[in-house]
C-alpha atoms as a PDB file:
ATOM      1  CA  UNK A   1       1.678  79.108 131.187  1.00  0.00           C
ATOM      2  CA  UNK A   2      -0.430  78.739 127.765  1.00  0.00           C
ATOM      3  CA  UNK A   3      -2.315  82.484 127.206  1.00  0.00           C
ATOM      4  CA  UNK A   4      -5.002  82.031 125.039  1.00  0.00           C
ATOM      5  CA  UNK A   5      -8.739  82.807 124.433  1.00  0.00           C
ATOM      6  CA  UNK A   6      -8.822  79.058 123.562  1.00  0.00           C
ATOM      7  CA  UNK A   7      -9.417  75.599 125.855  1.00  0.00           C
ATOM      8  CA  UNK A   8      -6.365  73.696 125.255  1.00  0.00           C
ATOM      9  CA  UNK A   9      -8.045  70.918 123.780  1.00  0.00           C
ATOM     10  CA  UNK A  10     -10.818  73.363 121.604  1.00  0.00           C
ATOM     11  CA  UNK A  11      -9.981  72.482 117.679  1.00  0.00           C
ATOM     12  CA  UNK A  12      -9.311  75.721 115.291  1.00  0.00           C
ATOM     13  CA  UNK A  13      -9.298  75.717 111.631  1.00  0.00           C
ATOM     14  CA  UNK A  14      -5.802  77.172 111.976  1.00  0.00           C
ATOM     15  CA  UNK A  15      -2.807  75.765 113.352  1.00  0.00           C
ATOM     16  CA  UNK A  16      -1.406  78.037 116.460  1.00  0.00           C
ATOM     17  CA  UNK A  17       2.008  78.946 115.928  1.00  0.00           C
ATOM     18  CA  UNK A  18       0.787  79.349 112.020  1.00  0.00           C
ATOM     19  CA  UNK A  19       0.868  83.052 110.916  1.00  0.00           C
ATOM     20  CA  UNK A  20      -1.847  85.090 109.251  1.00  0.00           C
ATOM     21  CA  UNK A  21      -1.683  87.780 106.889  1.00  0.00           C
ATOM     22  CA  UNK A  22      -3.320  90.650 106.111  1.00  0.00           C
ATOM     23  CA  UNK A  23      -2.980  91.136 102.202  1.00  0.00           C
ATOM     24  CA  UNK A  24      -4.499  94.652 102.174  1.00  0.00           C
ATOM     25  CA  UNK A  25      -2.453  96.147 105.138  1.00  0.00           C
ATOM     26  CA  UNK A  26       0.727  93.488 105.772  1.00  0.00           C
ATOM     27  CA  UNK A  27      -0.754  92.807 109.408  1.00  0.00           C
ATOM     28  CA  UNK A  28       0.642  89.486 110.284  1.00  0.00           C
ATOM     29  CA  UNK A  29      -0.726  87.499 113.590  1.00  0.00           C
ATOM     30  CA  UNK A  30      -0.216  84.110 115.109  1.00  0.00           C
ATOM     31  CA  UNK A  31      -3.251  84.888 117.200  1.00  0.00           C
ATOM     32  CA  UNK A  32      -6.324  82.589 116.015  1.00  0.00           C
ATOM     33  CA  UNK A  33      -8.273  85.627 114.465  1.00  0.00           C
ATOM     34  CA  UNK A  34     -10.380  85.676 111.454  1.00  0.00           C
ATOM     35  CA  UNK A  35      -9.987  89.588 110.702  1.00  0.00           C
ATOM     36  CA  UNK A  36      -6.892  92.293 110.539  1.00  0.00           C
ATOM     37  CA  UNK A  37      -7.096  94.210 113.696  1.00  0.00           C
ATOM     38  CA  UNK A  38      -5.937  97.132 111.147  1.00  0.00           C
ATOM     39  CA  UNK A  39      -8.265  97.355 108.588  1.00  0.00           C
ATOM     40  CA  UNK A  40     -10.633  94.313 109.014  1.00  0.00           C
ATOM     41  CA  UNK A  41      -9.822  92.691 106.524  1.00  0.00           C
ATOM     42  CA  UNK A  42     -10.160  88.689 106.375  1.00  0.00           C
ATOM     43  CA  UNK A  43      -6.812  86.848 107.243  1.00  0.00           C
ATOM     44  CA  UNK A  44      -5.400  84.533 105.370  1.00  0.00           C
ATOM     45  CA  UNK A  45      -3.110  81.594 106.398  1.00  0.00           C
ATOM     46  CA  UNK A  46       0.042  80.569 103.651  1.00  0.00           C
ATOM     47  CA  UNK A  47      -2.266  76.833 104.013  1.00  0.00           C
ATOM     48  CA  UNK A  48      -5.153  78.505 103.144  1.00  0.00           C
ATOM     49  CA  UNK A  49      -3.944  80.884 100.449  1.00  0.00           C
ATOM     50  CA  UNK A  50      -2.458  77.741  98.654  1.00  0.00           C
ATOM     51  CA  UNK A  51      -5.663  76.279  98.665  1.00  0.00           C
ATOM     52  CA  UNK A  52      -7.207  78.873  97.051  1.00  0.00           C
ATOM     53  CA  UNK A  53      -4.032  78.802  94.699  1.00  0.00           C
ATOM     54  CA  UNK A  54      -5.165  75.465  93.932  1.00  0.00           C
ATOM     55  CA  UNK A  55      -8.927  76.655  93.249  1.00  0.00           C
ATOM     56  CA  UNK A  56      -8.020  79.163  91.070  1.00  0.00           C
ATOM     57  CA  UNK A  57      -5.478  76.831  88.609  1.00  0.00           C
ATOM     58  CA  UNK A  58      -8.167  73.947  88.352  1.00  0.00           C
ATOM     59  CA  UNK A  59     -10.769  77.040  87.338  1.00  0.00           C
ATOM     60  CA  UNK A  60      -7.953  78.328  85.242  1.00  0.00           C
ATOM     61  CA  UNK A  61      -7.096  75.238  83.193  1.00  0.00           C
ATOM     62  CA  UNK A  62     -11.173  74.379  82.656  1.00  0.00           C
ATOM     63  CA  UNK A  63     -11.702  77.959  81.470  1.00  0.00           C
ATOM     64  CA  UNK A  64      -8.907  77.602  78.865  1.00  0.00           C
ATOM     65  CA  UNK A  65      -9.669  74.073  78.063  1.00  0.00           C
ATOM     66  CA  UNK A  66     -13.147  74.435  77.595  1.00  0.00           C
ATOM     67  CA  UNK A  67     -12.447  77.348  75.587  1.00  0.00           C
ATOM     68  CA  UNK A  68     -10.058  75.715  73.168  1.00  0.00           C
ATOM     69  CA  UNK A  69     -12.484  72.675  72.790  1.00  0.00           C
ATOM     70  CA  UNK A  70     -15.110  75.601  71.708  1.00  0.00           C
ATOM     71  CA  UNK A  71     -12.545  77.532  69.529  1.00  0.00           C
ATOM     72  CA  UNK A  72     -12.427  74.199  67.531  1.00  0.00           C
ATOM     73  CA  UNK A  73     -15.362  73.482  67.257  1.00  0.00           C
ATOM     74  CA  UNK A  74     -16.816  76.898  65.980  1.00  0.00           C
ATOM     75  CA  UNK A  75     -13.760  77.074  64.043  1.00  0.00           C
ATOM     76  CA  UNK A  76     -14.793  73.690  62.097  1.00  0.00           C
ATOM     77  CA  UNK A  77     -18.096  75.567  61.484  1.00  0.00           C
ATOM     78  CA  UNK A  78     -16.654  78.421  59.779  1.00  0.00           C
ATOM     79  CA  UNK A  79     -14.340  76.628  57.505  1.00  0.00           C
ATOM     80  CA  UNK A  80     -16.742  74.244  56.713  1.00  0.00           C
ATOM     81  CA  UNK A  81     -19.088  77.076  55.939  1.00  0.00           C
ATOM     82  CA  UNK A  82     -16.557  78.974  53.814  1.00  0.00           C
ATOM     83  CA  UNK A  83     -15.535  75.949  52.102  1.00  0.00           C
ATOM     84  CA  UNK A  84     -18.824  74.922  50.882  1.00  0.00           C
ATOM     85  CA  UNK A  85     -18.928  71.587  52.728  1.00  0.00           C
ATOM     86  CA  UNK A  86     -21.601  70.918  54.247  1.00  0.00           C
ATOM     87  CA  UNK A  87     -22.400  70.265  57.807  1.00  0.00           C
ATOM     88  CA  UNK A  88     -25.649  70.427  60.304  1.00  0.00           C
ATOM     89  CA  UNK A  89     -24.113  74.154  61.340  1.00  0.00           C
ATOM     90  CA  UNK A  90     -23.647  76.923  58.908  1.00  0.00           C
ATOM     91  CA  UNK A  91     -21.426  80.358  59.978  1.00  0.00           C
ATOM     92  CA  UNK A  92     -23.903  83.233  58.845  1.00  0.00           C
ATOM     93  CA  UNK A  93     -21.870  85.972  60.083  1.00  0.00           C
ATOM     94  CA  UNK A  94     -19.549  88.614  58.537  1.00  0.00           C
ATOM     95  CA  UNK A  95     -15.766  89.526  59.280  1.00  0.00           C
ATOM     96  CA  UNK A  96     -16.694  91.948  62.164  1.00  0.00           C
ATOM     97  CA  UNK A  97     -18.656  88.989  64.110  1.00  0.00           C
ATOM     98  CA  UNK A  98     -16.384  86.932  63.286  1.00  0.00           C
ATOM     99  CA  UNK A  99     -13.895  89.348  64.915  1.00  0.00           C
ATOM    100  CA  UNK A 100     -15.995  89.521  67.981  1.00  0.00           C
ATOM    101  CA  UNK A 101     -16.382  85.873  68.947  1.00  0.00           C
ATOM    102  CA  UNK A 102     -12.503  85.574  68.320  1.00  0.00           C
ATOM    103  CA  UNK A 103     -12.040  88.564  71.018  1.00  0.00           C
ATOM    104  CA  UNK A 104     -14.557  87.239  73.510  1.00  0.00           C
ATOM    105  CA  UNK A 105     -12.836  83.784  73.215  1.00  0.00           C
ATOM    106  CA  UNK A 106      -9.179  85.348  73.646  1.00  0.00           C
ATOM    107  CA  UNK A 107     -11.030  87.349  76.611  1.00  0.00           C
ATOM    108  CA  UNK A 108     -12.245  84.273  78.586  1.00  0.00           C
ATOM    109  CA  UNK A 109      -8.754  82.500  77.841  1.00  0.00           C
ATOM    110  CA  UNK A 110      -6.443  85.364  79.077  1.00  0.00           C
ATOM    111  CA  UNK A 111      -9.036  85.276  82.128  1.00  0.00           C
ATOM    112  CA  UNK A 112      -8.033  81.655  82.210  1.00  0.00           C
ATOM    113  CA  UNK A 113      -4.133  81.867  81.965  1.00  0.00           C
ATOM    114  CA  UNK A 114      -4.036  84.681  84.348  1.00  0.00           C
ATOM    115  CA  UNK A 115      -5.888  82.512  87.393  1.00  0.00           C
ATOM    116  CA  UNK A 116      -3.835  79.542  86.076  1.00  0.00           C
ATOM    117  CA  UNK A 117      -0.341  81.770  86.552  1.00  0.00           C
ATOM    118  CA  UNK A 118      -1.689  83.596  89.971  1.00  0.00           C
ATOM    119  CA  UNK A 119      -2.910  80.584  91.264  1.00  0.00           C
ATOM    120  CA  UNK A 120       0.831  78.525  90.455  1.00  0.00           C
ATOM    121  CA  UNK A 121       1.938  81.789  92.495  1.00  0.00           C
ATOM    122  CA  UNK A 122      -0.062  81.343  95.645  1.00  0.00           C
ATOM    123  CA  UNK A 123       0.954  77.625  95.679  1.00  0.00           C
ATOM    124  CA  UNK A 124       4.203  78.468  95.216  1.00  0.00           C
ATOM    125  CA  UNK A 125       4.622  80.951  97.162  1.00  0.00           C
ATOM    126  CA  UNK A 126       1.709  80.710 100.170  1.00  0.00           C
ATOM    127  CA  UNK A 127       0.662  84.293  99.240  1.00  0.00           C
ATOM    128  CA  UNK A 128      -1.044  85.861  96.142  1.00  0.00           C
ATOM    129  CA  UNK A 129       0.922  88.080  93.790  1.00  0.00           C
ATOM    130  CA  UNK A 130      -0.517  91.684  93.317  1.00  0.00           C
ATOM    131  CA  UNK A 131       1.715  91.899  89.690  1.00  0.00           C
ATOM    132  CA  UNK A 132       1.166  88.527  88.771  1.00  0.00           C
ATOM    133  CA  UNK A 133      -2.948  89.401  88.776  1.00  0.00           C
ATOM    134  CA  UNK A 134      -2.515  93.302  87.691  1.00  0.00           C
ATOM    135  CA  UNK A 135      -0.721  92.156  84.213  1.00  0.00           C
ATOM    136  CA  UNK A 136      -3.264  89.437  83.929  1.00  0.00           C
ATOM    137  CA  UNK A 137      -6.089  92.210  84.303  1.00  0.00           C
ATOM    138  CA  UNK A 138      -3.776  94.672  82.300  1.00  0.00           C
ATOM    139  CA  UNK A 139      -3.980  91.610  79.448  1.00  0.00           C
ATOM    140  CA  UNK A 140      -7.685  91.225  79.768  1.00  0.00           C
ATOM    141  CA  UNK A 141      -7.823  95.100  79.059  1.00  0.00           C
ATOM    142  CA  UNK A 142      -5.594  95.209  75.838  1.00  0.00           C
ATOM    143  CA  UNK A 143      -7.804  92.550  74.494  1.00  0.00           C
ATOM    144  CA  UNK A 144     -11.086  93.925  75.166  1.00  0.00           C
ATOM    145  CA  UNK A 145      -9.427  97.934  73.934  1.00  0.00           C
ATOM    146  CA  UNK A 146      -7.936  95.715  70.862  1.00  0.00           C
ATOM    147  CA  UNK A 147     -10.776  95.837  68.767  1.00  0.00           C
ATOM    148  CA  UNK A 148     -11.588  99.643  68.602  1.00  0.00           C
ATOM    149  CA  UNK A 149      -8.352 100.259  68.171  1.00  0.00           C
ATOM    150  CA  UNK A 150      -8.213  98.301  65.097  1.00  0.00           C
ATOM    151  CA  UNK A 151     -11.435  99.468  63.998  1.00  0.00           C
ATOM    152  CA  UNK A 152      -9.790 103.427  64.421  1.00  0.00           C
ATOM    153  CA  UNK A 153      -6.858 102.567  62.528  1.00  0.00           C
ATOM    154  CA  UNK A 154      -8.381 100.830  59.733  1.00  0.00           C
ATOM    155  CA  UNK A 155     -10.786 103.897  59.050  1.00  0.00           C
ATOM    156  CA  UNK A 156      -7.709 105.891  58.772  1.00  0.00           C
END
């Protein structure tokens, strides 16, 4: 005797015997449910936790691609700016700019290697990795703290 809230032949996003996980709680179902009976949180199949995974390294990888393409590029300007060469774009800024597009760049590419590392976890894994994302937000944090810490130390 099948028990379910379901027609037998009544198509579900999820599979049936597939289990579902609660990430805030741990609640884990093989009911076809969209939120923890816990907390009420939404659940989250391994399938569709590795798709995400798979979201978050393609967003990852254009984030730190796109980001080195732009490094080199405004990195041409400035040397060709210091150098005297000349160019259609000229660097007008001082050290301390300079410092600040270097930090918002490192910024958007630690974003980028952090969803590129938690996202290789999910696929690996079928679940996401609470450490895996707090060091990536942990990185994110030293970077943007770097600057006025370096700013304190050199008025010292």
């Amino acid at each position: 005797m099948r028990l379910s809230a379901f027609p037998a032949n009544f198509k579900t996003p999820y599979a049936a015997d597939e289990t579902r996980t609660c990430y805030r709680c741990g609640f884990e179902t093989t009911e076809v449910v969209k939120r923890c009976a816990e907390c009420g949180y939404p659940l989250r199949s391994g399938k569709a936790v590795r798709r995400l995974g798979w979201v978050l390294v393609v967003i990852g990888t254009a984030l730190v691609g796109f980001m080195g393409w732009l490094s080199f590029v405004v990195g041409e300007i400035i040397y060709r700016t210091r150098a005297g060469l000349p160019g259609t774009a000229t660097f007008t800024g001082d050290a301390e700019d300079l410092a600040l597009i270097t930090g918002a760049f490192g910024l958007v590419i630690a974003i980028g290697v952090g969803a590129v590392f938690g996202g290789a976890w999910q696929i690996r894994y079928g679940r996401p990795n609470r450490k895996v994302m707090a060091v990536a937000f942990f990185l994110v944090s030293l970077l943007l703290l770097a600057r006025p810490i370096l700013r304190m130390l050199n008025a010292s």
